[in-house]
Structure formats: structure tokens, C-alpha cells
Protein backbone atom coordinates (compact mmCIF):
# COMPACT_ATOMS: atom_id res chain seq x y z
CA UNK A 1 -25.85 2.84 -5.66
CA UNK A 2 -28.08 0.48 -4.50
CA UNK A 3 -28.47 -3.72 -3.67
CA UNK A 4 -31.25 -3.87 -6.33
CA UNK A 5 -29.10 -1.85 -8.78
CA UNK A 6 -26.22 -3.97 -7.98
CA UNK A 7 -27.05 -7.23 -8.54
CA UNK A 8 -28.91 -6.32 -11.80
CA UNK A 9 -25.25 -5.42 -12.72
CA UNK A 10 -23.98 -8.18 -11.30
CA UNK A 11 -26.61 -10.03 -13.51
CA UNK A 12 -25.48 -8.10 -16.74
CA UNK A 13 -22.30 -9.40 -16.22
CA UNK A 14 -23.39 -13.27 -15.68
CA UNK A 15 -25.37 -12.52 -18.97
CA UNK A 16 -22.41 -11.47 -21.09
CA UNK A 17 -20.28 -14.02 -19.82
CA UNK A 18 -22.63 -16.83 -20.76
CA UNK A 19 -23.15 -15.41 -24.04
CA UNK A 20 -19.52 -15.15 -24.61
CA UNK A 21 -19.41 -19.19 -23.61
CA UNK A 22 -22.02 -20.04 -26.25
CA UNK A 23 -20.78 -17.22 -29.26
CA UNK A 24 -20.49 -20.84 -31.42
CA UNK A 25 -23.68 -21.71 -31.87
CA UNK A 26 -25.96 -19.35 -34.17
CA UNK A 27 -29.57 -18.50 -32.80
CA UNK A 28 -32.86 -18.73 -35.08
CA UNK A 29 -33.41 -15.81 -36.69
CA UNK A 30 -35.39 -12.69 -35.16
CA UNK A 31 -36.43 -9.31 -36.29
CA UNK A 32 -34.00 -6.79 -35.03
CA UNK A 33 -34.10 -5.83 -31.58
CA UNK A 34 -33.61 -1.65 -30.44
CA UNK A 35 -30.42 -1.71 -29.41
CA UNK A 36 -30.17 -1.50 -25.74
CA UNK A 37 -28.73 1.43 -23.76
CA UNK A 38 -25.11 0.88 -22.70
CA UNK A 39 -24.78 -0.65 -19.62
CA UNK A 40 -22.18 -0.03 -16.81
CA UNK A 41 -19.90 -2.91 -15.40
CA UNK A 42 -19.38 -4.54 -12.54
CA UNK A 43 -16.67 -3.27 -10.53
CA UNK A 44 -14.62 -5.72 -8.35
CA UNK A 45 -13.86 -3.37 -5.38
CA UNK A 46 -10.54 -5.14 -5.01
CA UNK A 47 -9.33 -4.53 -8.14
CA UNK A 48 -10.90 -1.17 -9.37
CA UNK A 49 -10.03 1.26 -11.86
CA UNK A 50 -7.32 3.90 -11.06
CA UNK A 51 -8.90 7.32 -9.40
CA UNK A 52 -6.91 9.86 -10.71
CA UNK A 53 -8.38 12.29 -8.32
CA UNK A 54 -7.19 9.19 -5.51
CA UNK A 55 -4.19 8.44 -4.01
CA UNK A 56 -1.81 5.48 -5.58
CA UNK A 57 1.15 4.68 -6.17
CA UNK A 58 3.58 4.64 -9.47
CA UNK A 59 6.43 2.89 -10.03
CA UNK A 60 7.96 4.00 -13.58
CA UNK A 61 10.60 1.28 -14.64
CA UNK A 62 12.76 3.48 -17.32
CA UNK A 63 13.40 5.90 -14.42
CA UNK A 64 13.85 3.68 -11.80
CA UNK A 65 11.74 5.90 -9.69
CA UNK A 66 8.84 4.97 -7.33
CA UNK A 67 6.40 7.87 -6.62
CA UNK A 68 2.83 8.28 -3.95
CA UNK A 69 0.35 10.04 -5.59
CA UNK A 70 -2.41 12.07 -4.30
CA UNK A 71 -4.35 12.79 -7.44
CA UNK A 72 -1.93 14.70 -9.46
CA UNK A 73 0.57 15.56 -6.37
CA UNK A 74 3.78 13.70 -5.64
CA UNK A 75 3.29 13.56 -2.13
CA UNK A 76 7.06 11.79 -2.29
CA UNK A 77 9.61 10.51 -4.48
CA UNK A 78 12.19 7.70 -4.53
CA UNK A 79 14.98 5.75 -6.38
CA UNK A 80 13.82 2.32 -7.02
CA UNK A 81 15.98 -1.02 -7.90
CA UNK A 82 13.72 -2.83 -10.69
CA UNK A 83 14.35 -6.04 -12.77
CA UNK A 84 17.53 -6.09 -14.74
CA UNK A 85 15.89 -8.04 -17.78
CA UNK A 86 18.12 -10.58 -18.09
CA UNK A 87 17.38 -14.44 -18.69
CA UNK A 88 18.31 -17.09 -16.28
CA UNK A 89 18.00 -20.57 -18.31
CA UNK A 90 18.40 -24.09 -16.37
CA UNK A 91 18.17 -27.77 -18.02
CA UNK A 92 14.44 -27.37 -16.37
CA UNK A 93 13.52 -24.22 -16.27
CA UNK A 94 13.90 -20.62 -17.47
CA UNK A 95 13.34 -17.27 -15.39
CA UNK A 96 12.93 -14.02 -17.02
CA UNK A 97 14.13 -11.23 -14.48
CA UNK A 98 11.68 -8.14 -15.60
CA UNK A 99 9.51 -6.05 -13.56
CA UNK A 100 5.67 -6.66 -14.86
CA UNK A 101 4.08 -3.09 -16.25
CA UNK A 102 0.52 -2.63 -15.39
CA UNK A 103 -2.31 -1.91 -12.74
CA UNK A 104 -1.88 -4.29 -9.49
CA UNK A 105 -3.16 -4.10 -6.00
CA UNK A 106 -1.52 -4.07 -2.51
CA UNK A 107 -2.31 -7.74 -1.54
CA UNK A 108 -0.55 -7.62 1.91
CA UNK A 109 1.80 -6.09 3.95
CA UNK A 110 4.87 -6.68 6.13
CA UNK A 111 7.16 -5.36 8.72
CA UNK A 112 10.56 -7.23 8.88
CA UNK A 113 9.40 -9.81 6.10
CA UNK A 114 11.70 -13.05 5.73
CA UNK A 115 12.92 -13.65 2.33
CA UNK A 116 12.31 -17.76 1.04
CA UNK A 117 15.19 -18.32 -1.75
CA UNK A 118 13.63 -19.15 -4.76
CA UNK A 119 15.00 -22.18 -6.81
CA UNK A 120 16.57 -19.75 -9.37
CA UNK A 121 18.61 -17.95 -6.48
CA UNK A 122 20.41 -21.60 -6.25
CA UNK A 123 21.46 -21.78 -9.52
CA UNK A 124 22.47 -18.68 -10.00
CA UNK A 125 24.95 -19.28 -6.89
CA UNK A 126 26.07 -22.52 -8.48
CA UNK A 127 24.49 -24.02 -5.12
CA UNK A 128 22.31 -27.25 -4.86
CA UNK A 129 19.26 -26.51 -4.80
CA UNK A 130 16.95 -27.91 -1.62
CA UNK A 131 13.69 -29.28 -0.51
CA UNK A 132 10.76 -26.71 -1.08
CA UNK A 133 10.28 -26.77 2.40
CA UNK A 134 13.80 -26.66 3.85
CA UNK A 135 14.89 -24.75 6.03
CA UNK A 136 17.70 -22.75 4.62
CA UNK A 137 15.71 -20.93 2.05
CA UNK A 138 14.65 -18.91 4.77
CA UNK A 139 16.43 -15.38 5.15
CA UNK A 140 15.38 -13.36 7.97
CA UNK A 141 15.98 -10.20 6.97
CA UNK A 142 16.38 -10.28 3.11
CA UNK A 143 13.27 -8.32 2.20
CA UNK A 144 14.69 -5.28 4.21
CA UNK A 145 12.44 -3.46 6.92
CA UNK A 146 9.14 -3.42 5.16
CA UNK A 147 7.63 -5.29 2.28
CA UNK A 148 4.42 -4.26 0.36
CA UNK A 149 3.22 -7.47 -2.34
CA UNK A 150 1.42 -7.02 -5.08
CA UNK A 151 0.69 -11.06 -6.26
CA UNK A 152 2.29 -13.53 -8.93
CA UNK A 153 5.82 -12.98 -6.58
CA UNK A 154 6.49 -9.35 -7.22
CA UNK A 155 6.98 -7.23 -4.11
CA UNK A 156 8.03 -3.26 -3.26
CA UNK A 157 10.66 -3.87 -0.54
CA UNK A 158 13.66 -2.78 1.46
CA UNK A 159 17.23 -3.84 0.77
CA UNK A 160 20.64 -3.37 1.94
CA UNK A 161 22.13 -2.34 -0.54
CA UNK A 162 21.31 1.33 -1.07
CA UNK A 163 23.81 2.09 -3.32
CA UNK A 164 22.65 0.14 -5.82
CA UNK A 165 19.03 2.18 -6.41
CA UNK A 166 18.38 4.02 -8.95
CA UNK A 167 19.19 1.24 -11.61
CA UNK A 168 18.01 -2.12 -13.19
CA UNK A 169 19.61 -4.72 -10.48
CA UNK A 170 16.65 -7.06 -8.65
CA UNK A 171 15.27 -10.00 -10.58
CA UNK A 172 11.35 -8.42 -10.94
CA UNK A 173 11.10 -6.73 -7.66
CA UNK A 174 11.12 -2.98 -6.60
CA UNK A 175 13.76 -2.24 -4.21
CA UNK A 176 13.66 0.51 -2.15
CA UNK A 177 15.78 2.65 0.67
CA UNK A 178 15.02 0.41 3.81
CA UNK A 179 13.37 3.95 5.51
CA UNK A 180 11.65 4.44 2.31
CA UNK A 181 10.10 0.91 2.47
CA UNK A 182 9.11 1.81 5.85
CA UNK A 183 6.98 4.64 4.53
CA UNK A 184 5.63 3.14 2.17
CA UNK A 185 3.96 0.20 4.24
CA UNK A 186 2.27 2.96 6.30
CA UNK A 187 1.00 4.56 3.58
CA UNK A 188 -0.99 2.09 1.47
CA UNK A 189 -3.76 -0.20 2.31
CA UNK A 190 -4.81 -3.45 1.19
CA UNK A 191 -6.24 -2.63 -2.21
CA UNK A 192 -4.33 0.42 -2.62
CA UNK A 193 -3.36 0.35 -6.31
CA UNK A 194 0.29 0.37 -8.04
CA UNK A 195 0.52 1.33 -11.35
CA UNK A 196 3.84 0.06 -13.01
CA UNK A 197 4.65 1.96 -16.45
CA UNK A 198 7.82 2.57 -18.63
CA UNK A 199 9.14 -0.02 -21.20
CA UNK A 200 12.41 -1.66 -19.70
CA UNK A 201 14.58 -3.16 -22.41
CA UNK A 202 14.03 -7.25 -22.50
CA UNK A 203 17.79 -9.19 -22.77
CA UNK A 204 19.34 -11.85 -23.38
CA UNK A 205 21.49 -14.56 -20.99
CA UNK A 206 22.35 -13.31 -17.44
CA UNK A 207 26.43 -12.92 -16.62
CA UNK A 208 27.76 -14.34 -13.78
CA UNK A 209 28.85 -11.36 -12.70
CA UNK A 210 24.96 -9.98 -11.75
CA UNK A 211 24.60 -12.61 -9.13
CA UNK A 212 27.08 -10.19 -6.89
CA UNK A 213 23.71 -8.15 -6.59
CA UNK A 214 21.23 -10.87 -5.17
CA UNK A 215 23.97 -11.78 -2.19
CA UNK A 216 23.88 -10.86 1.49
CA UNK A 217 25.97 -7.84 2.20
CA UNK A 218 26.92 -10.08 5.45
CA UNK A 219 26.85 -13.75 4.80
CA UNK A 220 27.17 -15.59 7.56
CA UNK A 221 27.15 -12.98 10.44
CA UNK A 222 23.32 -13.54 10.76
CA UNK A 223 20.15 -11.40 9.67
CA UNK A 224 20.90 -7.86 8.85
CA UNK A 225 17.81 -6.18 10.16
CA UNK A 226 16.84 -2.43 9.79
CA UNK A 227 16.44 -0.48 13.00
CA UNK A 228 14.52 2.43 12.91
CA UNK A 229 17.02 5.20 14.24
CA UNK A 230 14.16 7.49 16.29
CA UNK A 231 13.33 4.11 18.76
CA UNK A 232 16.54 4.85 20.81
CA UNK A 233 14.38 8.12 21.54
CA UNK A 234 11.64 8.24 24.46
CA UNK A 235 7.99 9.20 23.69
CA UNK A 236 8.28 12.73 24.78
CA UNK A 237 11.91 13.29 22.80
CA UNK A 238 10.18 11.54 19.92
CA UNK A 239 6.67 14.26 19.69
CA UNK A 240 9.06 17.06 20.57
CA UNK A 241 11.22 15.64 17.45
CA UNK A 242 7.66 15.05 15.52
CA UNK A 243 6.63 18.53 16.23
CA UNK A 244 10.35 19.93 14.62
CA UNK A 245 9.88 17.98 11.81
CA UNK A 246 6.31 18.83 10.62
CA UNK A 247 7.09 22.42 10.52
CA UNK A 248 7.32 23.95 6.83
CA UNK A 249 10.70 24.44 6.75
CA UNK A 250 11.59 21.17 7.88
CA UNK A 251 13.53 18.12 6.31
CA UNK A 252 10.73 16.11 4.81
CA UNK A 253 11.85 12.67 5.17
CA UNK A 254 12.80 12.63 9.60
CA UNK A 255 9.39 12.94 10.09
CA UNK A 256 8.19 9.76 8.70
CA UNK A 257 10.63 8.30 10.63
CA UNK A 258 9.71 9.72 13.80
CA UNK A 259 5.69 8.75 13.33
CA UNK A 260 6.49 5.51 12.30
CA UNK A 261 8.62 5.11 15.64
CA UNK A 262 5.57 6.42 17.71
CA UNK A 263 3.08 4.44 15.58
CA UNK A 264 4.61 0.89 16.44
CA UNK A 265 5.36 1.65 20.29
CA UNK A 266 1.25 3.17 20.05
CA UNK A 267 0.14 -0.25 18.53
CA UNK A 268 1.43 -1.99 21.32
CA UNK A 269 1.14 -0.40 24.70
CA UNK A 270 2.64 3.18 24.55
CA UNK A 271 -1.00 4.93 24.78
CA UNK A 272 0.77 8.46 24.77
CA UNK A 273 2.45 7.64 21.65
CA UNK A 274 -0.63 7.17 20.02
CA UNK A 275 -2.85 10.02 21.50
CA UNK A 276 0.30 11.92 20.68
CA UNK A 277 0.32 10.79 16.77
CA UNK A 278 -3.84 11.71 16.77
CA UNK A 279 -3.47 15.00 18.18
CA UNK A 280 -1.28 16.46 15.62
CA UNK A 281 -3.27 15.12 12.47
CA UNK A 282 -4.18 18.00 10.67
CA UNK A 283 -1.19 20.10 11.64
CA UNK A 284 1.12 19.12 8.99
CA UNK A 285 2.85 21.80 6.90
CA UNK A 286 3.23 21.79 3.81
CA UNK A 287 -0.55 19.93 2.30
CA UNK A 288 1.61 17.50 0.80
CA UNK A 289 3.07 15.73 4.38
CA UNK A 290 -0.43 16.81 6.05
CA UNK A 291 -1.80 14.11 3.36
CA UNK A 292 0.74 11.79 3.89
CA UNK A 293 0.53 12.08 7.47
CA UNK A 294 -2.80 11.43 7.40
CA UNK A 295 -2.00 8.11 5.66
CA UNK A 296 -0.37 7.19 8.67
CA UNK A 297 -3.04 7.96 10.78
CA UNK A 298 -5.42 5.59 8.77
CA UNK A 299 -2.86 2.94 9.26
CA UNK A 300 -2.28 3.26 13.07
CA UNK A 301 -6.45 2.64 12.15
CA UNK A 302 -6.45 -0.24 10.27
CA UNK A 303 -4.01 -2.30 12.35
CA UNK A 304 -5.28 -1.15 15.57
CA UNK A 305 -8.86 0.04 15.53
CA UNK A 306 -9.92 -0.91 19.28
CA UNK A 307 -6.64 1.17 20.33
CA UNK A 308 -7.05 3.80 18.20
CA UNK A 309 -10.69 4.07 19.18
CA UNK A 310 -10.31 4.63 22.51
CA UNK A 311 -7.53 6.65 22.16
CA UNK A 312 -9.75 8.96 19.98
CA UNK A 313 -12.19 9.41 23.57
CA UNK A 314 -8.96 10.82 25.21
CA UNK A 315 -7.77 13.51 23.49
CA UNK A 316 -9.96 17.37 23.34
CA UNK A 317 -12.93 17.47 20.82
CA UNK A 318 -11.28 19.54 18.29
CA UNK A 319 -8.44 17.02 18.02
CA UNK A 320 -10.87 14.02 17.85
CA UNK A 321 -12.57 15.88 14.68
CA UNK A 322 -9.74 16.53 13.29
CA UNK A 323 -8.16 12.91 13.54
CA UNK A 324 -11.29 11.33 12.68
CA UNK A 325 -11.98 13.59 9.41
CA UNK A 326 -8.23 12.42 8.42
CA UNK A 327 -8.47 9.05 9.27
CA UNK A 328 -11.64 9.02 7.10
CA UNK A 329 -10.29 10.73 4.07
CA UNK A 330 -7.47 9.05 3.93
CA UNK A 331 -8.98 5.64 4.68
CA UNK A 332 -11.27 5.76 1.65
CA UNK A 333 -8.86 8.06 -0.59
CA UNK A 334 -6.88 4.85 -0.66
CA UNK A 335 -9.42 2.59 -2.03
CA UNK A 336 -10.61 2.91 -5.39
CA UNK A 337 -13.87 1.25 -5.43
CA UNK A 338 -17.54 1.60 -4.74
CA UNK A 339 -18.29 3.41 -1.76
CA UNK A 340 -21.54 1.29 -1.06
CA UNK A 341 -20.04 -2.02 -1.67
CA UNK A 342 -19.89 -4.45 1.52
CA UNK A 343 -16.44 -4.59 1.21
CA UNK A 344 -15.60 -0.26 1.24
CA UNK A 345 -13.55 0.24 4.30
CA UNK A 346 -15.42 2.71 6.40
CA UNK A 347 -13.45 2.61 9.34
CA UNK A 348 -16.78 1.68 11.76
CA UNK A 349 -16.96 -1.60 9.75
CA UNK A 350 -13.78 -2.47 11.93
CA UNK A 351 -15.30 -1.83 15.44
CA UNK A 352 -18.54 -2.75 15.65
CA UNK A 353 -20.05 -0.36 18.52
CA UNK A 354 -21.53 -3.54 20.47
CA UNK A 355 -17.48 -4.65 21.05
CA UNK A 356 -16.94 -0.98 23.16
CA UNK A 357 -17.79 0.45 26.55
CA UNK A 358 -18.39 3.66 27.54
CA UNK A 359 -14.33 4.27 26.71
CA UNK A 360 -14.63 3.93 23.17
CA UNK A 361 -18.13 5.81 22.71
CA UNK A 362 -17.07 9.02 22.08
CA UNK A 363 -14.05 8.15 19.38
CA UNK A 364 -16.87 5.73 17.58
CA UNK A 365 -18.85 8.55 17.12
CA UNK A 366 -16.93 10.75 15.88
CA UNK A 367 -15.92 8.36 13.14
CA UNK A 368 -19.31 7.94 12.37
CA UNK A 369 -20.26 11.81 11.79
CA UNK A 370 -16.84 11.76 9.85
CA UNK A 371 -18.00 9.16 7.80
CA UNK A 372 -21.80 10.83 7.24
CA UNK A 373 -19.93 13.71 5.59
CA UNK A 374 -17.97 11.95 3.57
CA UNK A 375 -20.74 10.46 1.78
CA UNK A 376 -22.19 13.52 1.47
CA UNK A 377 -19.45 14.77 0.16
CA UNK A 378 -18.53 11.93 -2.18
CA UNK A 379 -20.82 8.90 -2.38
CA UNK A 380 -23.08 10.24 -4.66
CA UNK A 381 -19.80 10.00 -7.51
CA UNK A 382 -20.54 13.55 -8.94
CA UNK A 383 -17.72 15.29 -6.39
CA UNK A 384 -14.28 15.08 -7.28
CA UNK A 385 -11.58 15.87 -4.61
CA UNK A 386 -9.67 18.32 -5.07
CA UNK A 387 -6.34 18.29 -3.62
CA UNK A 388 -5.10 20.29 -0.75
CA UNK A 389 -8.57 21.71 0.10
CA UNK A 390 -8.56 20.31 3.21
């Protein structure tokens, strides 16, 4: 797709919208007009329509049940917490506690993300409610270990209360497992689409009794933070646990664990840690965590690109292909969009060659021949992944 083909898109779309403004006022009359070949739209590579042959997440609301697609594989499943549909009506105001069906986009993402009580929090506490900007709405802590938001104050995020997934208990937001919140911030991207489906039952007046669900597990012995079990581990424990837990036969959810562990400590100054995660991409057994793992390889990317670069020049050549050809895929596999917009996230965009010395060279380009076969694999839009091929 080109500029020039672009913008007279772009310009198709200005057209029709202006036309739309005016549909009022009736033109002279004309002899018909052909009637012009059908045009495509615009696509806003933000907020693009749903590849099914992509990956994506699904969060379905009568089963309480969040999954991470790859195309038409689960790559993983989990029991959710969504809105209980119950009303919360004030003097003022009026809150309707449902979990919004519908196409939305990963806006942002966070690790350890603090929780600002919302007015209706208050009166569902029978508590005064404060300044906007005071101090004690803030709850260190209350979103769980990871959050993932989607806009409009709906988030996918950790909780701790466990025990309560699997049913209709937050007031619009998905709850998940704190560990499964953890994997799913390293394995979506900003823009990475969630599609929300099922029909959950709309009701009437909240009980008292449902407020039991939005309070601390702990109140007043501080912020109850998640702690990822594998940090107590050293680097080499943690690859030699990495390594057990890719094989076929192993449990699938330690491993996600384990990489997230060596991710973090890689992101800040444990260079083994990261070399170590980038030599075993590709290696994963069964194709379902290979994908996944990949995923976390294009997020150790995305949040640490000059790292990750140079830590591509120190590992063998066969490893470097390999982690660049993941990082790729998966890069792009979660973004729905145009591949020739400005905004498509080839992973060079991030690390512009002039920013790296002769230490990041080799990594670079690597990710650029990974990149050059992609498109010809894909940018053309006539080639459709298929699933476990590679």
C-alpha cells in the first residue's frame, strides 16, 4: 500500500464525512452518474479490525473466562471476575456495574498499578467521600501485580482474592489470578485487541452485602503486593528452571513465571538473564508456549530495545535468527493494522541504527533481514498465517 494510495483513502473518507454533514440540503438536479466502484476505508491502525488469523485476546462474560488467541488456538485459558450487573444509585449519581461487550484496544500497561478509589467505592462503604485529588484514594496495591487498560475505566487486572474468579463479582473490570495478570501484561502490546462477548444479565439495586467483594483482604496492614515466587531464585537456578519447564511434558503455567522473573532482572541490569531468555526462543515445546513465549520475547523488545539489541550481538548466529524471527512475528502478529502505516511497529522503528555502536550492529541487522521476510511473507495482504508453521 502506498502514500499516494493512502491519502486518496484518507481523502475518500474526508469526502463521505462532509457529505454526511450536509445530507440536509438537496443538490440541483443531474443526470445519473455510473455508480462508482466500491471503495475501501480508512483503517485507523490503532483501532483495526480483528485478524482472525492474529493473535488477541477474548474475554467471554457468561463464562467468566478470559482466553489469548493465536488465530484459532487458545494459547491459554483463565477464570475471570467480571461485573456483577448490579446498580449503585446515589442522590447524585448512578453507577451501573457491567462489563462493556465489544472490540477495545490495549491502551497501556502496568506492573504493580495503584488503584485511585472511585467516588462510588465511598458510598458503597457508607464512607465520606473526599477531594478528587486526596490522598487516600490511593491504594498501592489494589490492581494486583499487573494491569492491562483498555479506556473509558475498564481494566484486565490482578486481585487478591482468587477465590472469588470464575463469577460475576468486580464492578466492570476483569479480574484475574495475580500470576495470570502477570502473563498477560507480557503478552499484549499497545494496540493489541480485546474482544469482550457473552450477554451478562443487567439487574437491579446492589445489596449491601456485595460491597464485602470490593474490600482489602488486609485493611490496614499496608499494600498487599504480589511477589513473583521464581525472584528468590538466582539467574542460573532460574534458566535451569526455564529449561524444565519448556519441555513438552511440563506444567504449562511455571514457565511464565520463570521468564517473567528473568525478563524484569534482564530489563534492568542482569545481561545474562536476558541473553539467557533470547537464546531459548524458538525452543518451546508444545507450538502453543513456543508462541506465547515468543510474546514475551517481543515484550522484553518493546520495553527495552537498546538492551535487547545488544544483547542480540552476544549470543551465536543461529540464536540471533532465531530470536529475531520471533521477536518479529510476534511483534507484528499482535497488531492488527496496516503493515505500511507510519505507525506499524517494526521493531527497527525503536532503535534507530544512528543511536548504536559497533555493539548493537550485528542484533540491528538481524532484525532488519527478519523484518525483510516478513514483508515478503505478509505485507502484500494475500498470505494468511497459518498457525504453528513456524
Amino acid at each position: 500500500m502506498t502514500s499516494t494510495f493512502v491519502a486518496r483513502r484518507l481523502a475518500l473518507l474526508a469526502a463521505a464525512l462532509t457529505l454526511g454533514a450536509c445530507a440536509g440540503r438537496s443538490p440541483a438536479p443531474t443526470a445519473p452518474a455510473p455508480e462508482p466502484a466500491p471503495q475501501p476505508v480508512a483503517i485507523d491502525p490503532l483501532k483495526p479490525p480483528v485478524r482472525a488469523d492474529h493473535k488477541y485476546v477474548v474475554v467471554d462474560v457468561e463464562r467468566n473466562e478470559l482466553r489469548f488467541m493465536d488465530g484459532e488456538r487458545v494459547l491459554w485459558r483463565a477464570p475471570v471476575g467480571t461485573g456483577t450487573g448490579f446498580r449503585l444509585s446515589t442522590p447524585g449519581a448512578r453507577w451501573q456495574f457491567t462489563t462493556p461487550t465489544g472490540t477495545r484496544y490495549v491502551q497501556f500497561k502496568q506492573l504493580d498499578p495503584p488503584w485511585f478509589r472511585p467516588d462510588w467505592w465511598y458510598h458503597e462503604n457508607k464512607l465520606p467521600v473526599p477531594a478528587q485529588d486526596a490522598q487516600a484514594r490511593k491504594e498501592e496495591g489494589g490492581l494486583g501485580a499487573a494491569g492491562v487498560f483498555l479506556g473509558d475505566e475498564i481494566a484486565i487486572h490482578g486481585t487478591d482474592k482468587p477465590e472469588l474468579l470464575g463469577r460475576r463479582v468486580s464492578h466492570g473490570c476483569i479480574r484475574l489470578s495475580n500470576a495470570n495478570a502477570l502473563r498477560l501484561f507480557h503478552d499484549v502490546q499497545v494496540g493489541t485487541p480485546v474482544v469482550i462477548v457473552g450477554q451478562a444479565e443487567v439487574l437491579g439495586e446492589q445489596p449491601d452485602s456485595v460491597a464485602r467483594f470490593t474490600r482489602p483482604t488486609r485493611r490496614g496492614r499496608g499494600p498487599v503486593l504480589f511477589r513473583n515466587p521464581m525472584d528468590r531464585l538466582a539467574t542460573p537456578a532460574l534458566l535451569a528452571r526455564l529449561d524444565r519447564a519448556l519441555l513438552p511434558a511440563a506444567d504449562d503455567s511455571t514457565w511464565t513465571l520463570a521468564a517473567s522473573a528473568l525478563l524484569e532482572r534482564g530489563l534492568k541490569d542482569d545481561a545474562p538473564a536476558l541473553r539467557g531468555l533470547l537464546d531459548r526462543a524458538g525452543k518451546a515445546e508444545p507450538v502453543a508456549r513456543r508462541r506465547e513465549f515468543a510474546a514475551f520475547l517481543a515484550d522484553a523488545f518493546s520495553r527495552g530495545a537498546l538492551r535487547t539489541v545488544v544483547s542480540l550481538n552476544r549470543i551465536t548466529p543461529e540464536a540471533r535468527r532465531r530470536a529475531v524471527e520471533e521477536i518479529v512475528d510476534a511483534t507484528l502478529s499482535l497488531y492488527h493494522g496496516p503493515l505500511d502505516h507510519p505507525l506499524a511497529p517494526w521493531p527497527t522503528r525503536r532503535v534507530p541504527v544512528s543511536r548504536l555502536g559497533p555493539e548493537g550492529q550485528a542484533g540491528w541487522k538481524a532484525l532488519q533481514d527478519a523484518e525483510a521476510a516478513y514483508r515478503a511473507r505478509y505485507a502484500g495482504g494475500t498470505a494468511t498465517r497459518t498457525v504453528g508453521t513456524r
